[in-house]
Protein backbone atom coordinates (compact mmCIF):
# COMPACT_ATOMS: atom_id res chain seq x y z
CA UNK A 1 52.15 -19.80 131.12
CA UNK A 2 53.74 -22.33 128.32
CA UNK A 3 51.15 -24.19 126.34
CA UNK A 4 51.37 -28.00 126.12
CA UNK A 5 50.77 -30.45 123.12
CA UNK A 6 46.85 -30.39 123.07
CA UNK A 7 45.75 -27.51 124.53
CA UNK A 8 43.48 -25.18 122.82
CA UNK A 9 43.39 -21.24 122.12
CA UNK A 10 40.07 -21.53 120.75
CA UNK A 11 39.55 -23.66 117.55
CA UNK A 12 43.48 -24.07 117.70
CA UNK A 13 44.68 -26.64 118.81
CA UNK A 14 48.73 -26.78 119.84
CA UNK A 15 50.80 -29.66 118.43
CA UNK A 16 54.31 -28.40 119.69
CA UNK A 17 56.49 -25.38 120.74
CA UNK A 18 58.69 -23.52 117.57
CA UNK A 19 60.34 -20.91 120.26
CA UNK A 20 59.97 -18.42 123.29
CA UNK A 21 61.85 -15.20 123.99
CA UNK A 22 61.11 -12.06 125.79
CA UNK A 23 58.57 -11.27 123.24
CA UNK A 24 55.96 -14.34 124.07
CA UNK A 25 56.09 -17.91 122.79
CA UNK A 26 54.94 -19.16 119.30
CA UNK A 27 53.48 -22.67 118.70
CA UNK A 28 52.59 -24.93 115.93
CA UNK A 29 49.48 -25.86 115.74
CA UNK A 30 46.08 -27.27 114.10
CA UNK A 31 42.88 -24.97 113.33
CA UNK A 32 40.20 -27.54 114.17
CA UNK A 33 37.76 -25.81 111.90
CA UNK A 34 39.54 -25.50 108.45
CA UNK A 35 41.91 -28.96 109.11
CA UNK A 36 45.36 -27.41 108.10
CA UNK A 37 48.76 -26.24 110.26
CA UNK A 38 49.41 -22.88 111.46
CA UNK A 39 51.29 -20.69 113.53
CA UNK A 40 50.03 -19.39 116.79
CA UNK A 41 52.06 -16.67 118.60
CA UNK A 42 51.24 -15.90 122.20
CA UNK A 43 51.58 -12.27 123.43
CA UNK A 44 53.85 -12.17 126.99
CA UNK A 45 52.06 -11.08 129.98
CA UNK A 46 53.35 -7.40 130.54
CA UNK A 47 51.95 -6.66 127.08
CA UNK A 48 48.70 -8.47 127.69
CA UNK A 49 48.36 -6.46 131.16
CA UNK A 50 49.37 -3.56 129.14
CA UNK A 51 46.18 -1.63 127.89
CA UNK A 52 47.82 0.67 125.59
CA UNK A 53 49.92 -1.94 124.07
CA UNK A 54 47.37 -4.18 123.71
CA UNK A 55 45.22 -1.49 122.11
CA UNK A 56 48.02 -0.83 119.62
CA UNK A 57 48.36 -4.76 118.65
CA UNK A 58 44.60 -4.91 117.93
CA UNK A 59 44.70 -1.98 116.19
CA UNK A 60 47.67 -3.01 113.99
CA UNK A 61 47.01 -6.84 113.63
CA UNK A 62 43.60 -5.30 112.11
CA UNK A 63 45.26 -3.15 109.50
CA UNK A 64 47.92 -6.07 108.54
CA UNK A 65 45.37 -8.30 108.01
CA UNK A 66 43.58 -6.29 105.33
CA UNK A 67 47.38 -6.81 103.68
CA UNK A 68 47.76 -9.15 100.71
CA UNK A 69 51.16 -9.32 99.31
CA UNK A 70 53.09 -12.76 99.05
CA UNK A 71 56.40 -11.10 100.48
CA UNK A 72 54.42 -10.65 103.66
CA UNK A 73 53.24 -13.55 106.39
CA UNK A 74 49.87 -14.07 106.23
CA UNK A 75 47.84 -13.09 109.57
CA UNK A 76 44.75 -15.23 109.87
CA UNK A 77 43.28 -14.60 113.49
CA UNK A 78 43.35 -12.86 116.84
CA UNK A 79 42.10 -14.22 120.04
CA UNK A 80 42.01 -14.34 123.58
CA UNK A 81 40.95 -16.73 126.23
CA UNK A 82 41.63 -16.60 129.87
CA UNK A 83 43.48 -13.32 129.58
CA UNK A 84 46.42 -14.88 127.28
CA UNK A 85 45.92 -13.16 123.66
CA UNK A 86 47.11 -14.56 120.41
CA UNK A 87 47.61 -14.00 117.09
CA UNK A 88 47.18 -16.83 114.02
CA UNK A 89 49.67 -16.83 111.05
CA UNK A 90 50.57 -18.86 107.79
CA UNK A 91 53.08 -21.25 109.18
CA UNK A 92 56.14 -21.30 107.33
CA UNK A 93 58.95 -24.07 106.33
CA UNK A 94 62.24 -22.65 106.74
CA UNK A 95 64.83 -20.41 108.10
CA UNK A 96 64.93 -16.58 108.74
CA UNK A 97 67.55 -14.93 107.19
CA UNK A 98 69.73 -14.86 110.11
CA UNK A 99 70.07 -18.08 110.52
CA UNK A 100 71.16 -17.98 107.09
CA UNK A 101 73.70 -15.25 107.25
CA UNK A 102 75.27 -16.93 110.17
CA UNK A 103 76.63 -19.62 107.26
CA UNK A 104 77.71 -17.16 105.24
CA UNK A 105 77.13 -13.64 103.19
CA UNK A 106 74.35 -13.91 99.77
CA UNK A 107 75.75 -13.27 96.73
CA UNK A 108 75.29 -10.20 95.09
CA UNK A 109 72.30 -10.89 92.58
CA UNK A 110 71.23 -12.83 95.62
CA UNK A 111 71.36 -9.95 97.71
CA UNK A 112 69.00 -7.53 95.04
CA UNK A 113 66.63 -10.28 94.36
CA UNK A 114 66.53 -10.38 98.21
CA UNK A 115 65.78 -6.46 98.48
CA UNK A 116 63.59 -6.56 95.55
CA UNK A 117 61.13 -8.42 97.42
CA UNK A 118 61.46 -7.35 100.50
CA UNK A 119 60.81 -3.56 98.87
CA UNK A 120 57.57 -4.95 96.95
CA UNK A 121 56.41 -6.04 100.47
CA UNK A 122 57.05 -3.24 102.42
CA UNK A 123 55.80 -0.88 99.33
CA UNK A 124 52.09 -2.72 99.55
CA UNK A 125 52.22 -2.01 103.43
CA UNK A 126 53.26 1.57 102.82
CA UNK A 127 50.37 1.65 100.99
CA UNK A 128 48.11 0.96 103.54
CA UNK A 129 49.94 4.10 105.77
CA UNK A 130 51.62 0.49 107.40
CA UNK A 131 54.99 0.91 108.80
CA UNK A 132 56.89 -1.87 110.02
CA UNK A 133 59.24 -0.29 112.29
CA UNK A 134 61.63 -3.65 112.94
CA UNK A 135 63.43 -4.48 110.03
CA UNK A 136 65.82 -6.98 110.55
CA UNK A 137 67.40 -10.86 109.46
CA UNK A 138 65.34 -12.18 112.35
CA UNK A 139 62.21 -10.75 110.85
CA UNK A 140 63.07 -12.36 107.24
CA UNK A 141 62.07 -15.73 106.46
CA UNK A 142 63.29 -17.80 103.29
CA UNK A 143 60.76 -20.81 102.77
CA UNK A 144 62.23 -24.09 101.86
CA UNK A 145 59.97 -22.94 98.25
CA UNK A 146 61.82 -19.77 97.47
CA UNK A 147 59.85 -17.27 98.92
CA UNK A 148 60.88 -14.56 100.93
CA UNK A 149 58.40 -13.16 103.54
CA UNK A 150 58.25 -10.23 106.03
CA UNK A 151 57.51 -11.56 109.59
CA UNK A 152 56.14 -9.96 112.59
CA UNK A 153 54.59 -6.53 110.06
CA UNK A 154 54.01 -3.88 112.45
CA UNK A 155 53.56 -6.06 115.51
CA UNK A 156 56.60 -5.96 117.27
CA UNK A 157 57.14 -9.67 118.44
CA UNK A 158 60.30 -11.71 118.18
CA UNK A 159 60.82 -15.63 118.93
CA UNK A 160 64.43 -15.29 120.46
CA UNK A 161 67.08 -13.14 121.36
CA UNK A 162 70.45 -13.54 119.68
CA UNK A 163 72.19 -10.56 121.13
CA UNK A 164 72.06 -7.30 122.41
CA UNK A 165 72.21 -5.42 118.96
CA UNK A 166 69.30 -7.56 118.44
CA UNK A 167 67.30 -6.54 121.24
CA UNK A 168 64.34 -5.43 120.83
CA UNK A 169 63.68 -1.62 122.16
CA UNK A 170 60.54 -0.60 122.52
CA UNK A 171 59.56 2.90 124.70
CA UNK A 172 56.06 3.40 125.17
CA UNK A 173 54.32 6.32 123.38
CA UNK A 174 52.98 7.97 125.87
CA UNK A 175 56.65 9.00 127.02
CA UNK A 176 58.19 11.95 125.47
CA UNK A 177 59.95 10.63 122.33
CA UNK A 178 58.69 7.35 121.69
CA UNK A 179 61.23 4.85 120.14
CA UNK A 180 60.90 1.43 119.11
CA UNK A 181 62.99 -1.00 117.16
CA UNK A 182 66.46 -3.32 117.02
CA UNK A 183 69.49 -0.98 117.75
CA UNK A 184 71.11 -2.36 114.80
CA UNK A 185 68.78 -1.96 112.32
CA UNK A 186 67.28 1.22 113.83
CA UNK A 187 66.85 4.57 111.68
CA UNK A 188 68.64 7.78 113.13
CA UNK A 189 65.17 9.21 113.31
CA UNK A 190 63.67 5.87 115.26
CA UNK A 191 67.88 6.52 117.65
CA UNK A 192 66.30 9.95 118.16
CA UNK A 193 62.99 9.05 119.45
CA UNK A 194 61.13 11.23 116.59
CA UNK A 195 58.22 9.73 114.44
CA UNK A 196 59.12 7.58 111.94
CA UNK A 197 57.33 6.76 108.67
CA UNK A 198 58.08 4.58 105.11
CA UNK A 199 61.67 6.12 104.94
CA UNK A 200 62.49 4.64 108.28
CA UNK A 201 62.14 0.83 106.74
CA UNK A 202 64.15 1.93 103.99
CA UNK A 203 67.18 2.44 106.39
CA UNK A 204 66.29 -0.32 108.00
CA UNK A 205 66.18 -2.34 104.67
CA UNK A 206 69.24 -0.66 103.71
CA UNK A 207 71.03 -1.90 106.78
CA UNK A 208 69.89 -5.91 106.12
CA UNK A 209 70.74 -5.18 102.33
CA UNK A 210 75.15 -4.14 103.63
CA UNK A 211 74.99 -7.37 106.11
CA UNK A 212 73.83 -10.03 103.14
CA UNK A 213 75.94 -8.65 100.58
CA UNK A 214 79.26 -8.06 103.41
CA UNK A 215 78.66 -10.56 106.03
CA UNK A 216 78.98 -7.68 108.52
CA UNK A 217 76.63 -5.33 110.07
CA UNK A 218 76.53 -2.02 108.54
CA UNK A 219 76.71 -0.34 112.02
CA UNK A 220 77.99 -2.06 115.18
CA UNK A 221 79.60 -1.13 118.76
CA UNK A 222 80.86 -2.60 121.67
CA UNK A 223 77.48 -1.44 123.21
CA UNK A 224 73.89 -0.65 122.54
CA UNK A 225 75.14 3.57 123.26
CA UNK A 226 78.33 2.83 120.64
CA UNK A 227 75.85 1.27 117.75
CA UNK A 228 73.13 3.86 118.61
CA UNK A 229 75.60 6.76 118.28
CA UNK A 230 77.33 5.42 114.61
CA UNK A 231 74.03 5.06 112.97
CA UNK A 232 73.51 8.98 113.78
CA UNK A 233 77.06 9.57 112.74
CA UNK A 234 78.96 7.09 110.80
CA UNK A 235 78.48 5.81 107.55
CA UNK A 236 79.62 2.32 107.20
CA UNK A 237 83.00 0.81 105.76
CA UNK A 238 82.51 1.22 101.85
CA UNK A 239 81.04 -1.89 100.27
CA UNK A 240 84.04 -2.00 97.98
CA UNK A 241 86.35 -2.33 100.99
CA UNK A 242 85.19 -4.91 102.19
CA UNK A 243 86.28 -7.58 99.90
CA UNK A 244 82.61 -8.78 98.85
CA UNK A 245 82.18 -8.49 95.36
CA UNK A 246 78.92 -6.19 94.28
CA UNK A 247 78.36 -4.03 91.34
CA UNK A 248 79.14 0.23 92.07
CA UNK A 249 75.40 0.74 91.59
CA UNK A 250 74.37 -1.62 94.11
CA UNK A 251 76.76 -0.19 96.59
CA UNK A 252 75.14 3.45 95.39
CA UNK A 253 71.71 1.48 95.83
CA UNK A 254 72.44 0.54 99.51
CA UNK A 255 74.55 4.18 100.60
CA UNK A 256 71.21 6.03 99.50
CA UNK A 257 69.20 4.04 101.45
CA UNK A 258 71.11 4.07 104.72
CA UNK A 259 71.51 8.06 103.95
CA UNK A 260 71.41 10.14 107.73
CA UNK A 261 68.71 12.30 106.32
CA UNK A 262 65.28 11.09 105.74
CA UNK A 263 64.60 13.30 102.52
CA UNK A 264 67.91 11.67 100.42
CA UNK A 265 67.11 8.35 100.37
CA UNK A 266 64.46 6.76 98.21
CA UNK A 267 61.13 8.45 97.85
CA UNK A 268 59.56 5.26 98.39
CA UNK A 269 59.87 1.37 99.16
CA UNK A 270 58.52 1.69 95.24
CA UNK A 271 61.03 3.19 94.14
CA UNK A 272 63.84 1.28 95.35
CA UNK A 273 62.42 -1.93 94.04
CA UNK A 274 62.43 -0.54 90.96
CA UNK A 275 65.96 0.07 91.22
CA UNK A 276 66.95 -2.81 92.61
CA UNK A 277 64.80 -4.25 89.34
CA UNK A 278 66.80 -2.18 86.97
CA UNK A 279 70.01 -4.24 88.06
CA UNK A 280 68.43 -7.82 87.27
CA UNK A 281 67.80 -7.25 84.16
CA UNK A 282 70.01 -9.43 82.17
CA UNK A 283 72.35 -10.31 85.17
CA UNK A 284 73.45 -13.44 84.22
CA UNK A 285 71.77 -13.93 81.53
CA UNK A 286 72.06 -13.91 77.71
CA UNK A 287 70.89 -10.81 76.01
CA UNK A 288 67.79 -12.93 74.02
CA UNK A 289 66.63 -14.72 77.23
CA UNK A 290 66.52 -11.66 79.35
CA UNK A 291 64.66 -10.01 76.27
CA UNK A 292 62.17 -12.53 76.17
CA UNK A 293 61.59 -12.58 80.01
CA UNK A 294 60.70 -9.24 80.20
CA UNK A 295 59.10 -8.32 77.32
CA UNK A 296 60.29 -5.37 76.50
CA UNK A 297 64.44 -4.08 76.41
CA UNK A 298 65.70 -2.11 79.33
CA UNK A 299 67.14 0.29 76.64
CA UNK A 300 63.89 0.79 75.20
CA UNK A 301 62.45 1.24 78.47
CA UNK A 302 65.00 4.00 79.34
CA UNK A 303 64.37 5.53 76.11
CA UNK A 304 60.39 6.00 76.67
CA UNK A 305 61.01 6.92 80.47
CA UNK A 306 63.37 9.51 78.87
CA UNK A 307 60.80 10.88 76.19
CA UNK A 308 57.52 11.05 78.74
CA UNK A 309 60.10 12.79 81.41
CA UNK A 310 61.34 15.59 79.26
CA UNK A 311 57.78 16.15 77.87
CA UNK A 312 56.57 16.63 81.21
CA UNK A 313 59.14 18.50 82.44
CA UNK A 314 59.19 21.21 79.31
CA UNK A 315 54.90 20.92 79.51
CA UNK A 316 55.81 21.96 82.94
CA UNK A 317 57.61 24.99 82.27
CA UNK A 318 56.00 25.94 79.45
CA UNK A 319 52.74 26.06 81.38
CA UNK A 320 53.88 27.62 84.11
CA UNK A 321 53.87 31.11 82.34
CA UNK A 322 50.42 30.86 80.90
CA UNK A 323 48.40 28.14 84.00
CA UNK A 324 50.61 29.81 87.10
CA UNK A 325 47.71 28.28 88.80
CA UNK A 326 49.53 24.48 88.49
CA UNK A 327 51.60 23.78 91.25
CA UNK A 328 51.05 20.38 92.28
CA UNK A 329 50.44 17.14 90.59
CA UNK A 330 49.59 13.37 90.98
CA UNK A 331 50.95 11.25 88.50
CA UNK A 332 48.75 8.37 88.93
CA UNK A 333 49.91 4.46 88.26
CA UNK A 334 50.24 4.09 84.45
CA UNK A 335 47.48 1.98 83.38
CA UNK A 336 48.78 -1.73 81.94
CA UNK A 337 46.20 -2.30 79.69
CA UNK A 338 47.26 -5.15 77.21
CA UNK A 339 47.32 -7.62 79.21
CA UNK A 340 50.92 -8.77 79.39
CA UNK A 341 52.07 -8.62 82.67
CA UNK A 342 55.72 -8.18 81.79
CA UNK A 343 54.70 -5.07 80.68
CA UNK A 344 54.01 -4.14 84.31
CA UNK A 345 57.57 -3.65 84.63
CA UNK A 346 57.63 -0.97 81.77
CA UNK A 347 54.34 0.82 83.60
CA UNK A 348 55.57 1.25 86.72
CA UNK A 349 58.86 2.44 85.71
CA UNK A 350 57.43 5.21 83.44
CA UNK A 351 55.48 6.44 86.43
CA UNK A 352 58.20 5.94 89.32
CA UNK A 353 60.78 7.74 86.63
CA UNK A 354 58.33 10.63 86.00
CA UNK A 355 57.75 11.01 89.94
CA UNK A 356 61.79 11.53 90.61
CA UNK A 357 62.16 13.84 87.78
CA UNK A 358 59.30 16.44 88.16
CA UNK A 359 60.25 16.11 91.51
CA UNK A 360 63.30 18.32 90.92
CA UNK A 361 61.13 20.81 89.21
CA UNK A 362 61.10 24.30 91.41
CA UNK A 363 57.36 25.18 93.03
CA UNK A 364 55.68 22.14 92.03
CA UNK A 365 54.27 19.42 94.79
CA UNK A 366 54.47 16.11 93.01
CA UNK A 367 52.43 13.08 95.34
CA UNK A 368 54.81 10.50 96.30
CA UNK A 369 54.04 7.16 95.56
CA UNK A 370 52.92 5.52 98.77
CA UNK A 371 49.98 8.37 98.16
CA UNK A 372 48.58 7.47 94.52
CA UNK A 373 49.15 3.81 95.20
CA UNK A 374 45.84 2.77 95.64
CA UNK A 375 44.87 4.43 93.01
CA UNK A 376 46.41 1.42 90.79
CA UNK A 377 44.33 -0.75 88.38
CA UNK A 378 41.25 1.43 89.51
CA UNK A 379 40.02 4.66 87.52
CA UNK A 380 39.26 7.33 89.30
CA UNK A 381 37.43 10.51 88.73
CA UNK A 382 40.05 12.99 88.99
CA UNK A 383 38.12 15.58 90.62
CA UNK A 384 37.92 13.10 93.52
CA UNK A 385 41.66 12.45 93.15
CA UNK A 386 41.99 16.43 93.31
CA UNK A 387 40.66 17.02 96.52
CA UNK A 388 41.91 13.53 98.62
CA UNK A 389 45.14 14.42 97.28
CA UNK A 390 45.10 18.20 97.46
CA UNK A 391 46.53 18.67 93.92
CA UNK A 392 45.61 21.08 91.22
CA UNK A 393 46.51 18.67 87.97
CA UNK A 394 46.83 15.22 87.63
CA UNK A 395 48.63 12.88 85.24
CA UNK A 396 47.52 9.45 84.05
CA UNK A 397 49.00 7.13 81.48
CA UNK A 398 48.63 3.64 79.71
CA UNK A 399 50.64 1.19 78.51
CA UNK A 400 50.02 -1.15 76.28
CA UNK A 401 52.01 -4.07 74.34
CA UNK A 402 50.26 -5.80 70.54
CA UNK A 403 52.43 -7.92 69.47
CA UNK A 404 56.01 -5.96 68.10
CA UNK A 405 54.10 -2.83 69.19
CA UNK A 406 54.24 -0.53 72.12
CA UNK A 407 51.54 2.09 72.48
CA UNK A 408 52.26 4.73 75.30
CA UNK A 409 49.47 7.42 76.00
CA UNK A 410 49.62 10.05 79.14
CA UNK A 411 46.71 12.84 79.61
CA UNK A 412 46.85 15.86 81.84
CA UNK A 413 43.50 17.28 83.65
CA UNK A 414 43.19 20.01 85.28
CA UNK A 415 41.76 18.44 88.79
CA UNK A 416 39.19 21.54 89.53
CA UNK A 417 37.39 21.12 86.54
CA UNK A 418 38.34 17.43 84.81
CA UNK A 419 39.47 19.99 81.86
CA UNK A 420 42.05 18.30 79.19
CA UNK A 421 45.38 20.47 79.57
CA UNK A 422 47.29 17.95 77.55
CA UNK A 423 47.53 14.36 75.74
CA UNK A 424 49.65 12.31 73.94
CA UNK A 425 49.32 9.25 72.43
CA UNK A 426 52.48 7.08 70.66
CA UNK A 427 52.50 3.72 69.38
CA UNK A 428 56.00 2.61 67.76
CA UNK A 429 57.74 -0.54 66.93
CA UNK A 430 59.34 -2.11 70.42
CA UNK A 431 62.82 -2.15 67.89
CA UNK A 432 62.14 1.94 67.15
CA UNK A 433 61.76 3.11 70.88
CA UNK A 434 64.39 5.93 70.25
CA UNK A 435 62.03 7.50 67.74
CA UNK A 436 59.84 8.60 70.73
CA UNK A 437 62.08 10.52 71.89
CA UNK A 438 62.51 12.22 68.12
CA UNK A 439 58.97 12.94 68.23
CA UNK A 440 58.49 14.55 71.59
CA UNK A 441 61.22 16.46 70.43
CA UNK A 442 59.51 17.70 67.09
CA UNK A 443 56.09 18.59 68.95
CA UNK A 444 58.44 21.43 71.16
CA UNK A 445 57.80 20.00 74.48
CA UNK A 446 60.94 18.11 75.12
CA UNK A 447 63.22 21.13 75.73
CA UNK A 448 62.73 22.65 79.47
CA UNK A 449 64.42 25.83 78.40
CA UNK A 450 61.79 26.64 76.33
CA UNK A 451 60.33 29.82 76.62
């Protein structure tokens, strides 16, 4: 039943409809107790009368609201009253970005600084084992601010249809091969009906990345059966032939993401921010300014990366004649520990870098990042990381910028017994970055041939 201007779910009271679809209505409206505007969205009767549903939106709107990113809406509240249940959000000034792609396509640098944060959000919920499942422009807002925020996390809901590739599909669970999602936007593994996870919103991500860079959807038929059947077949029309201008790496970023197999695209929603990072810096900028905005050089960055990557790779080797015992690792958040929060940047690259590479490396388990994540800014005792994780060794680092200086430390501990395998401490000049890599070369661990 549609609310009216003063009527009250609760302490909320409603002001006015903002839109109604298949999916329930949403209203602005006034929380009596703390005197400020919000954003209440009613669920639709055949999920309300739906027990397992509505189990399954309790259960998730309890595990998004322990979420605090600012690329994700804010969920305040649930309620119920009279049998009609409800969920309170952050109410937002704006337009989603599908109202803005109907204009016309982003830009390029538009369209990365677009993924990165959509990446960052979905890399906290990962996190939190939260998987959104319904990636799409309708589910993207851009505030009148600048911000870009992740609606509807994990819940399922949408204010309007547009069309049918933008129908929302959703099978219950209890059938055999559940699937849920937009057809357009879905993952082959959500087309399937299989059990999705983290990589499943990087496809989905992937797809919204090709429309705001083309202006076209990456995969779309004359029917639901046509779209369903390219995204488990096709790969889209090449970025590059479409007439948008985007950088080859960005077109590499986007085809890895919207890969048919689960295990070749990113690792993690991590990971491809950080890639998608890797492009901005300097775009559009002169070489000084972007210097000075990130605090330390990209090339520098790639040269440290470099250095800690072939030590651990050789270390690697070389212990794996005398310590056969070692065959799986956490590489735990590298610690920023000066202070300077550009130098986040640098941290996180380091450990994302070092978790691709050893990666490759035959019989050895590395922990993917959506695992040691909340293990970030905390210090663990690595015996406890050992057996939550299930990993013989683990790897932690620090970062830390003084002034011209960059000091870069990493320790390996043998997770049954805290015992030191291996440390390494440098502190160089942010102009003498390459000499790292000289060193690690001198001390005989860079070289993974080494026998």
């Amino acid at each position: 039943m549609p609310l009216s201007s003063g009527d009250c779910l609760g302490p909320y009271e409603i002001l006015a409809p903002i839109g109604a679809g298949g999916m329930g209505e949403v209203y602005r409206a006034r929380d009596t107790r703390l005197d400020r505007e919000v954003a209440v969205k009613v669920l639709p009767e055949h999920l309300a009368n739906d027990p397992q549903a509505l189990a399954r939106f309790e259960h998730e709107a309890k595990a998004v609201a322990a979420l605090s990113h600012p690329n994700i809406l804010v969920l305040f509240d649930v309620g119920a009253r009279e049998g009609m249940h409800y969920a309170v959000t952050e109410l937002l000034e704006g337009e989603t970005l599908r109202d803005r792609l109907s204009r016309s396509p982003l830009s390029w640098r538009n369209t990365i600084e677009l993924g990165v944060a959509l990446a960052e959000g979905l890399a906290a919920a990962h996190g939190k084992d939260i998987v959104h499942r319904d990636i799409k422009p309708a589910n993207i807002f851009l505030t009148t601010g600048g911000q870009i925020k992740i609606l509807d996390f994990g819940l399922a809901w949408r204010q309007r249809k547009t069309s049918p590739e933008d129908e929302t599909v959703t099978v219950s669970e209890a059938q055999a091969g559940a699937m849920s999602g937009t057809i357009g936007y879905m993952s082959p593994e959500q087309v399937r009906g299989e059990k999705v996870g983290p990589s499943s919103d990087i496809f989905s991500l992937g797809c919204v990345l090709y429309e705001s860079v083309t202006g076209r959807r990456a995969f779309a038929g004359k029917s639901a059966g046509d779209t369903m059947a390219a995204i488990l077949k096709e790969d889209p029309t090449p970025i590059s032939d479409t007439g948008r201008p985007a950088p080859a790496e960005l077109e590499r970023v986007i085809e890895r993401c919207l890969a048919k197999n689960r295990a070749q695209r990113f690792h993690s929603a991590h990971d491809l921010a950080f890639a998608l990072k890797g492009m901005l810096s300097g775009v559009g900028e002169k070489p000084a300014a972007a210097t000075a905005q990130r605090g330390v050089r990209p090339g520098m960055f790639l040269a440290i990366a470099a250095a800690l990557i072939l030590a651990a790779a050789g270390l690697f080797y070389w212990r794996s004649r005398a310590a056969k015992g070692i065959d799986s690792i956490a590489i735990l958040p590298f610690a920023n520990t000066g202070g300077n929060p550009d130098t986040d940047y640098l941290s996180d690259g380091i450990t994302e870098s070092l978790m691709d590479s050893l990666s490759e490396l035959p019989n050895l388990k590395v922990m993917s990042s959506s695992a040691v994540s909340r293990y970030k800014g905390k210090q663990p005792d690595v015996r406890s990381v050992g057996r939550e994780l299930g990993v013989r060794a683990v790897l932690t680092g620090r970062i830390t910028q003084r002034g011209d200086n960059l000091i870069v430390s990493a320790e390996l501990v043998d997770a049954a017994d805290n015992r030191h395998l291996w440390g390494e401490r440098y502190d160089r000049k942010l102009a003498d970055a390459l000499a790292v890599i000289r060193s690690w070369t001198r001390c005989g661990c860079a070289s993974p041939t080494r026998r």
